[in-house]
Protein backbone atom coordinates (compact mmCIF):
# COMPACT_ATOMS: atom_id res chain seq x y z
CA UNK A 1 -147.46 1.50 49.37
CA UNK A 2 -145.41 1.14 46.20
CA UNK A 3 -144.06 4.59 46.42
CA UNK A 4 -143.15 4.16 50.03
CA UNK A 5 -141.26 1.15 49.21
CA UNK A 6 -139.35 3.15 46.65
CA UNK A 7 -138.63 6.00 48.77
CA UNK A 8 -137.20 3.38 51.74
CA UNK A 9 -134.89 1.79 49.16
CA UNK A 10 -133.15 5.45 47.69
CA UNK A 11 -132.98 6.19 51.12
CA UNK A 12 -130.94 3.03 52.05
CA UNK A 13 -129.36 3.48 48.99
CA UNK A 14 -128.05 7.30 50.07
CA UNK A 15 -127.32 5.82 53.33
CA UNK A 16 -125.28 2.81 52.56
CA UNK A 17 -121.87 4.54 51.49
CA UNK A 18 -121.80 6.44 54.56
CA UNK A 19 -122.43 3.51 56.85
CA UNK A 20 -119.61 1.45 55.17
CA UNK A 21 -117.04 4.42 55.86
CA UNK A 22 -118.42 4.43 59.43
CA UNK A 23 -118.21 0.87 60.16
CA UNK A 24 -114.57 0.40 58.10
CA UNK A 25 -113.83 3.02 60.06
CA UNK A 26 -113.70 0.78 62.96
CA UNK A 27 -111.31 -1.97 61.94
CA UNK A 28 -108.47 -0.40 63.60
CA UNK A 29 -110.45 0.38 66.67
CA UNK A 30 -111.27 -3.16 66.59
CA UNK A 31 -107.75 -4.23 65.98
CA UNK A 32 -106.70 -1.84 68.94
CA UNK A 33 -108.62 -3.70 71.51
CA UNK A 34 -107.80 -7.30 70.51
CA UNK A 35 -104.22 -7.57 68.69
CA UNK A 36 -103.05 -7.29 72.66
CA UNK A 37 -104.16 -11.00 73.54
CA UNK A 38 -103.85 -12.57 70.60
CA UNK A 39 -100.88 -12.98 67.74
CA UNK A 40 -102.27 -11.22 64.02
CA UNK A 41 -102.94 -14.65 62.09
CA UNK A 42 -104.41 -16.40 64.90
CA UNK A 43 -106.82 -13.83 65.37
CA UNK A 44 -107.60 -13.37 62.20
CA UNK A 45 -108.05 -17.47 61.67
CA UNK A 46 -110.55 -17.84 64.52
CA UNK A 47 -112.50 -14.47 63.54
CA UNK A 48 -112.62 -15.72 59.75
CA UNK A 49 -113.21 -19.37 60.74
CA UNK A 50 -116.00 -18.09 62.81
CA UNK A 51 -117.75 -15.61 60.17
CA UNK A 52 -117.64 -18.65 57.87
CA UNK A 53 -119.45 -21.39 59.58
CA UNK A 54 -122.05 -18.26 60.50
CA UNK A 55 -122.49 -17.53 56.80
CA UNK A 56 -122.22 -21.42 55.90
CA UNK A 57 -125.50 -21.84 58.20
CA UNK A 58 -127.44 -18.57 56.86
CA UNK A 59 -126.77 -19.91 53.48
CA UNK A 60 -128.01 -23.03 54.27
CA UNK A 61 -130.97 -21.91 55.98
CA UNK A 62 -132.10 -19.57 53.57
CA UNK A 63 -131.58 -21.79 50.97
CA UNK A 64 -129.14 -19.75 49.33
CA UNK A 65 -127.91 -20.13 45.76
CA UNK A 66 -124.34 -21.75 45.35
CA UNK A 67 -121.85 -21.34 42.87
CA UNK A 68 -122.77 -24.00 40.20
CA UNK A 69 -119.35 -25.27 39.44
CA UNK A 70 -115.94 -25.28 40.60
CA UNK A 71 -114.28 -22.32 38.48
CA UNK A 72 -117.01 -20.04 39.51
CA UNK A 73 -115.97 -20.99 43.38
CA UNK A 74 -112.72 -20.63 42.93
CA UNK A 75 -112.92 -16.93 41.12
CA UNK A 76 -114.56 -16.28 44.20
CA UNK A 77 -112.54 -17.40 46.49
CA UNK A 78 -109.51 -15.56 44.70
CA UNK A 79 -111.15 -12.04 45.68
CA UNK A 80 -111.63 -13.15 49.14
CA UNK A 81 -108.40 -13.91 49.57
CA UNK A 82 -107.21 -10.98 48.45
CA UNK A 83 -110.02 -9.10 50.01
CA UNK A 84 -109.68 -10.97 53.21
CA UNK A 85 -106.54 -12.37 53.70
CA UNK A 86 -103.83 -10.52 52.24
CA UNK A 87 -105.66 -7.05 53.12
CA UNK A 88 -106.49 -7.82 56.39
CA UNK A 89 -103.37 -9.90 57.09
CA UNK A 90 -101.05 -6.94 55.93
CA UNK A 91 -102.68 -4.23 58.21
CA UNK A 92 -102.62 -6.34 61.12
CA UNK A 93 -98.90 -7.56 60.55
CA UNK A 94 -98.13 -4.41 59.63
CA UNK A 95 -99.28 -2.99 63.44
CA UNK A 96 -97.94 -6.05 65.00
CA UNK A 97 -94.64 -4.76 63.77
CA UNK A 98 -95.02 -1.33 65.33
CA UNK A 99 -95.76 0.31 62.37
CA UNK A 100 -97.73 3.49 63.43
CA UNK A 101 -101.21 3.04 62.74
CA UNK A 102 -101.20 6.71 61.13
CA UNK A 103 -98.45 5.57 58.09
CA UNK A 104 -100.53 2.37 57.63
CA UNK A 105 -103.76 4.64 56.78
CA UNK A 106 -101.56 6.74 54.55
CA UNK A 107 -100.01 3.80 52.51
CA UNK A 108 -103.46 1.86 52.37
CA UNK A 109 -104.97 5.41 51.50
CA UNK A 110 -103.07 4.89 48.20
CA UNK A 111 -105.65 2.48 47.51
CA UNK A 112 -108.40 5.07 45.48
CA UNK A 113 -105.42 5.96 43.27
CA UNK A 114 -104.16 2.23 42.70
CA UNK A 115 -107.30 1.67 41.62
CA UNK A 116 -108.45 4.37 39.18
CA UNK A 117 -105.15 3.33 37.36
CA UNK A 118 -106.15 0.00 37.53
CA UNK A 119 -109.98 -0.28 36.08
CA UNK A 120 -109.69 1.31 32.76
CA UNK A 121 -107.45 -1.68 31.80
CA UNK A 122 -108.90 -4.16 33.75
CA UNK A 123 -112.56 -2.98 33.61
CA UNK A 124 -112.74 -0.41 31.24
CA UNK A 125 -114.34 2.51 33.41
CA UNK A 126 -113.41 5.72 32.35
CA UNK A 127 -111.83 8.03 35.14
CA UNK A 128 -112.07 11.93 34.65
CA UNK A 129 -110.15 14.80 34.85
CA UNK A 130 -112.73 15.99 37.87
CA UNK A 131 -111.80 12.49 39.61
CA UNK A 132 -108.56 12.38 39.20
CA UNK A 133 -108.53 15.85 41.04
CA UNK A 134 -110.75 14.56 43.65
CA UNK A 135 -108.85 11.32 44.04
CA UNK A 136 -105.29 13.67 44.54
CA UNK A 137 -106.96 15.73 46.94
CA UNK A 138 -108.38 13.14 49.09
CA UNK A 139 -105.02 11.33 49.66
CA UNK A 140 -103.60 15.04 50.50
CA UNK A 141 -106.74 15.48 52.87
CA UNK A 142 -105.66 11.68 54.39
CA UNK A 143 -102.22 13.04 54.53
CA UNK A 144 -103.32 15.78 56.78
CA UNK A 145 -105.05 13.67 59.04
CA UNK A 146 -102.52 11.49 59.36
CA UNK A 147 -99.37 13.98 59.30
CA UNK A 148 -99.15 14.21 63.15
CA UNK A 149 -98.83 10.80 63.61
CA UNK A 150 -96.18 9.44 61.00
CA UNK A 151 -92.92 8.59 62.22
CA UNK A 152 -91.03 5.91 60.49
CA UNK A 153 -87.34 4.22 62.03
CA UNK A 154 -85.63 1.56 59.77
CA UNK A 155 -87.28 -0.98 62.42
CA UNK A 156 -90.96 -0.21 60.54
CA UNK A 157 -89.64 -1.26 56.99
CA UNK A 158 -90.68 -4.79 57.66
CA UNK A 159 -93.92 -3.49 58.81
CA UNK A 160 -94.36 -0.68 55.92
CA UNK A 161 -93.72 -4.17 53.61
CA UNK A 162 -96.73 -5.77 55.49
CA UNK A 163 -98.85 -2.31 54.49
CA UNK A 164 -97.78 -2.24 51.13
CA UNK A 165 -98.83 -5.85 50.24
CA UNK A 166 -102.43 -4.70 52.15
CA UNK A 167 -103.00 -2.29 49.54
CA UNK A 168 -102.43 -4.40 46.64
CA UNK A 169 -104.70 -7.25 48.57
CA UNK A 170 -107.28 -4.81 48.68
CA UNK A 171 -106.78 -3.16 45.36
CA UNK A 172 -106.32 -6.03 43.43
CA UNK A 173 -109.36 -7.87 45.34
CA UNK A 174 -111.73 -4.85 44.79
CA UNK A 175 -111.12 -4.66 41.20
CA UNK A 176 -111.21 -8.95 40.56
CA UNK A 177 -114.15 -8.87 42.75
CA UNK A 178 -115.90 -5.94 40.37
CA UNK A 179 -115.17 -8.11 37.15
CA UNK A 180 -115.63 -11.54 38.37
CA UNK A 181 -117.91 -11.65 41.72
CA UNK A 182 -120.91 -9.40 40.46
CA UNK A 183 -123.61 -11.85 40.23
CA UNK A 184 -122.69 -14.05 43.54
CA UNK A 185 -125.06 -14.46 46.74
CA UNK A 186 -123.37 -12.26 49.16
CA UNK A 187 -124.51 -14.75 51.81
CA UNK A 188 -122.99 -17.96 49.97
CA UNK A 189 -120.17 -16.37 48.05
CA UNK A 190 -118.60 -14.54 50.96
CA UNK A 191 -119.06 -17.77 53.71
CA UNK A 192 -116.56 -19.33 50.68
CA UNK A 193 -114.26 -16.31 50.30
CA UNK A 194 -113.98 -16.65 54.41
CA UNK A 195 -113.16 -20.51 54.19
CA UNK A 196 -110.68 -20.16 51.69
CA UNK A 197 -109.15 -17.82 53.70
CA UNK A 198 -109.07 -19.62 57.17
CA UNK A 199 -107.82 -22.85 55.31
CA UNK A 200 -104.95 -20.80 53.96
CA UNK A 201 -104.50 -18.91 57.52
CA UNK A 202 -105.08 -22.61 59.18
CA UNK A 203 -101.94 -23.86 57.59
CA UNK A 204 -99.46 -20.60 57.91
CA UNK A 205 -100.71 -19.44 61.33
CA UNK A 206 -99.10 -22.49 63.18
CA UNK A 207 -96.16 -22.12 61.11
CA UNK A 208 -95.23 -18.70 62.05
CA UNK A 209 -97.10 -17.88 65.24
CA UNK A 210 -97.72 -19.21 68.74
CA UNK A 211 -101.18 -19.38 68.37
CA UNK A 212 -101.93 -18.39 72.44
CA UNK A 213 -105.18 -16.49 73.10
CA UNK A 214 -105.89 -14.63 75.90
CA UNK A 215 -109.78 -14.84 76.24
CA UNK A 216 -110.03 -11.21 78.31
CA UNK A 217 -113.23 -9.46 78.14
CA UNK A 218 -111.55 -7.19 75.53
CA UNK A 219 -110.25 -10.07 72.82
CA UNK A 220 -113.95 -11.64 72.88
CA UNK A 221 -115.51 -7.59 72.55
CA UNK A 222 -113.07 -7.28 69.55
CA UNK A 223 -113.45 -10.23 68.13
CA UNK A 224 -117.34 -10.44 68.46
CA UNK A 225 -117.27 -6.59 66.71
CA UNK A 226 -114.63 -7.24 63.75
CA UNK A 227 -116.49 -10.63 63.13
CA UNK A 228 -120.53 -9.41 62.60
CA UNK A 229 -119.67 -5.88 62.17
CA UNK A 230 -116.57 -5.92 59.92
CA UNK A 231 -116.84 -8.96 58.15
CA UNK A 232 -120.24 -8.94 57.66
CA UNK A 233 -121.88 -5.60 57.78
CA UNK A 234 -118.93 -3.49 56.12
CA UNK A 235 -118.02 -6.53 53.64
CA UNK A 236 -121.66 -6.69 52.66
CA UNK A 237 -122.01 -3.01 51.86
CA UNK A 238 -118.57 -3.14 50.21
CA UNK A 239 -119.83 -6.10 47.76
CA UNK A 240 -123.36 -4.37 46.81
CA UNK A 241 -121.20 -0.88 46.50
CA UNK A 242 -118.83 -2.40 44.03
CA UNK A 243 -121.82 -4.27 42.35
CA UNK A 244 -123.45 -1.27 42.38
CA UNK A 245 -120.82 1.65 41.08
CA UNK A 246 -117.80 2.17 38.99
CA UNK A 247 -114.25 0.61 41.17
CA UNK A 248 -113.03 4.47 41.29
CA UNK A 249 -115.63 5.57 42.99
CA UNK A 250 -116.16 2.98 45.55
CA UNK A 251 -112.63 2.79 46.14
CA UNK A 252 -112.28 6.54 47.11
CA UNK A 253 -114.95 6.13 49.95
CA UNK A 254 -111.81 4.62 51.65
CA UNK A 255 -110.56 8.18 51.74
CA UNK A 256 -113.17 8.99 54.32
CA UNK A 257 -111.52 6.16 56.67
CA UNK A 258 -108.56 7.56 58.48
CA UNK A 259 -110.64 10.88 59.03
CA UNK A 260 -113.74 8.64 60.85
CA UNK A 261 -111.33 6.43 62.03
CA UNK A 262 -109.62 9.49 63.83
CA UNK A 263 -112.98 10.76 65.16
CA UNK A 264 -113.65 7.57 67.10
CA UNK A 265 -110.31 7.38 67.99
CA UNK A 266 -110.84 11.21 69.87
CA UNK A 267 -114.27 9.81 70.90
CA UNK A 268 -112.88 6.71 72.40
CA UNK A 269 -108.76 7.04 73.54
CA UNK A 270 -108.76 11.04 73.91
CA UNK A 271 -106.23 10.74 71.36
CA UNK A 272 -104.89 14.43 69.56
CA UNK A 273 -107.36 15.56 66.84
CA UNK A 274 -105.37 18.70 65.79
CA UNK A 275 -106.07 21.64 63.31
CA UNK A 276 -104.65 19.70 60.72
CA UNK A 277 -106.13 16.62 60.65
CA UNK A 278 -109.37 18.79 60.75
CA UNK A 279 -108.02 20.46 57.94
CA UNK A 280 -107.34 17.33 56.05
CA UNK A 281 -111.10 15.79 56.79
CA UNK A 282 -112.74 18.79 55.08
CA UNK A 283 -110.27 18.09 52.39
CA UNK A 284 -110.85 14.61 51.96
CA UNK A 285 -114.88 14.93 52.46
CA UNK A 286 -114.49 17.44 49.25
CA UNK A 287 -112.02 14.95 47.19
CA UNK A 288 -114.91 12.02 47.79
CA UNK A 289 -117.16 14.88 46.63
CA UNK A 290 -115.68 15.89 43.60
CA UNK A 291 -115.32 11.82 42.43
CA UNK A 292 -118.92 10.94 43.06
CA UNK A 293 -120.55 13.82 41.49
CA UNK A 294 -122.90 12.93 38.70
């Protein structure tokens, strides 16, 4: 019984990094389908607000511990903001703005590299010649996939701005979330990262935005699938991944996003999957390959 217990969990272990890339993978699907009917903070206020009280009442119900004092809740509520909102807020202001979807994979694909850079000063995790290689030759494999679909006009420099501050939000947030978030209940600790981040989004949605929903069949399918799916699921596996590995390698799994991302995309839309961003997921799938060896 023992041993089959073991066996389930390295199984579930081999299984989680893939299923994170799959589900990340469909944030921009997501996004697609719902960004339509709704302006980028408002829908990212209601689906936050609503992944919040969900986690508030799992916490509560499973008697979940909390953070025992105020400086430990407010380290964690730093990471989700940068985890949640200025990530998430970036990418979806940055396609508000018409940036193509492909150059906002490719500057958010930075992301691996950001953060290798990153953790031997701020974590101390050593990051080796074989991973640097991998990490280069994943970004050139998400430049491949990508490639056919950049096109940038002086009118996407606002929204290349918006892309830019996603990848420190999620850069930054990975590695202060490493460092500082370790030991908290995923089920507490991210229904306050959420909170914090729809109090923020509370107060500069209505400043800057309409805040008009259209409640088509589409806006509540997206919204239902970024809040469980996305925010939960993916975030979930993100936080035991980090817990779980060094920063550099977690953070190239992102690599394997625009490729995926592009398969449902073919899957779903029809849209162009060419020899090259073929190409560029075999190259990618070997730079996540060469980081992650043991």
């Amino acid at each position: 019984m023992g041993e089959t217990a073991t066996g389930g969990g390295q199984l579930w272990l081999r299984l989680m990094p893939g299923l994170f890339v799959l589900l990340w993978s469909t944030g921009f699907i997501g996004a697609k389908y719902g960004l339509p009917y709704a302006e980028p903070l408002t829908f990212l206020l209601i689906r936050l607000g609503l992944v919040a009280a969900v986690l508030a009442l799992v916490a509560l119900a499973c008697r979940a511990p909390w953070p025992k004092d105020w400086a430990s809740a407010g380290r964690i509520a730093l990471a989700g903001l940068l985890v949640h909102g200025v990530y998430l807020s970036g990418v979806f202001l940055a396609i508000a703005h018409g940036l193509p979807a492909g150059v906002t994979a490719l500057v958010v694909g930075i992301q691996p590299l950001l953060t290798a850079a990153l953790s031997g000063p701020l974590l101390g995790e050593r990051v080796s010649r074989r991973q640097w290689a991998g990490l280069l030759l994943g970004l050139a494999g998400v430049g491949l996939v990508v490639r056919e679909k950049l096109s940038v006009d002086a009118e996407h420099m606002i929204g290349i701005g918006y892309a830019v501050a996603a990848l420190i939000g999620i850069t930054l947030g990975t590695l202060y979330q490493k460092r500082h978030g370790g030991g908290m209940d995923l089920r507490s600790g991210t229904a306050i990262q959420y909170a914090a981040t729809a109090l923020v989004l509370a107060v500069v949605a209505p400043l800057t935005e309409s805040m008009q929903v259209e409640w088509t069949g589409e806006f509540l399918f997206a919204l239902l699938w970024l809040s469980f799916v996305l925010s939960i699921g993916a975030i979930f596996l993100l936080f035991a991944l980090i817990r779980r590995g060094a920063a550099a390698k977690v953070a190239s799994l992102f690599y394997l996003t625009p490729p995926v991302t592009a398969l449902v995309a073919w899957i779903l839309f029809d849209e162009k999957l060419g020899v090259a961003a073929l190409a560029g997921m075999a190259v990618a799938v070997c730079g996540v390959a060469l980081v992650n060896r043991k």
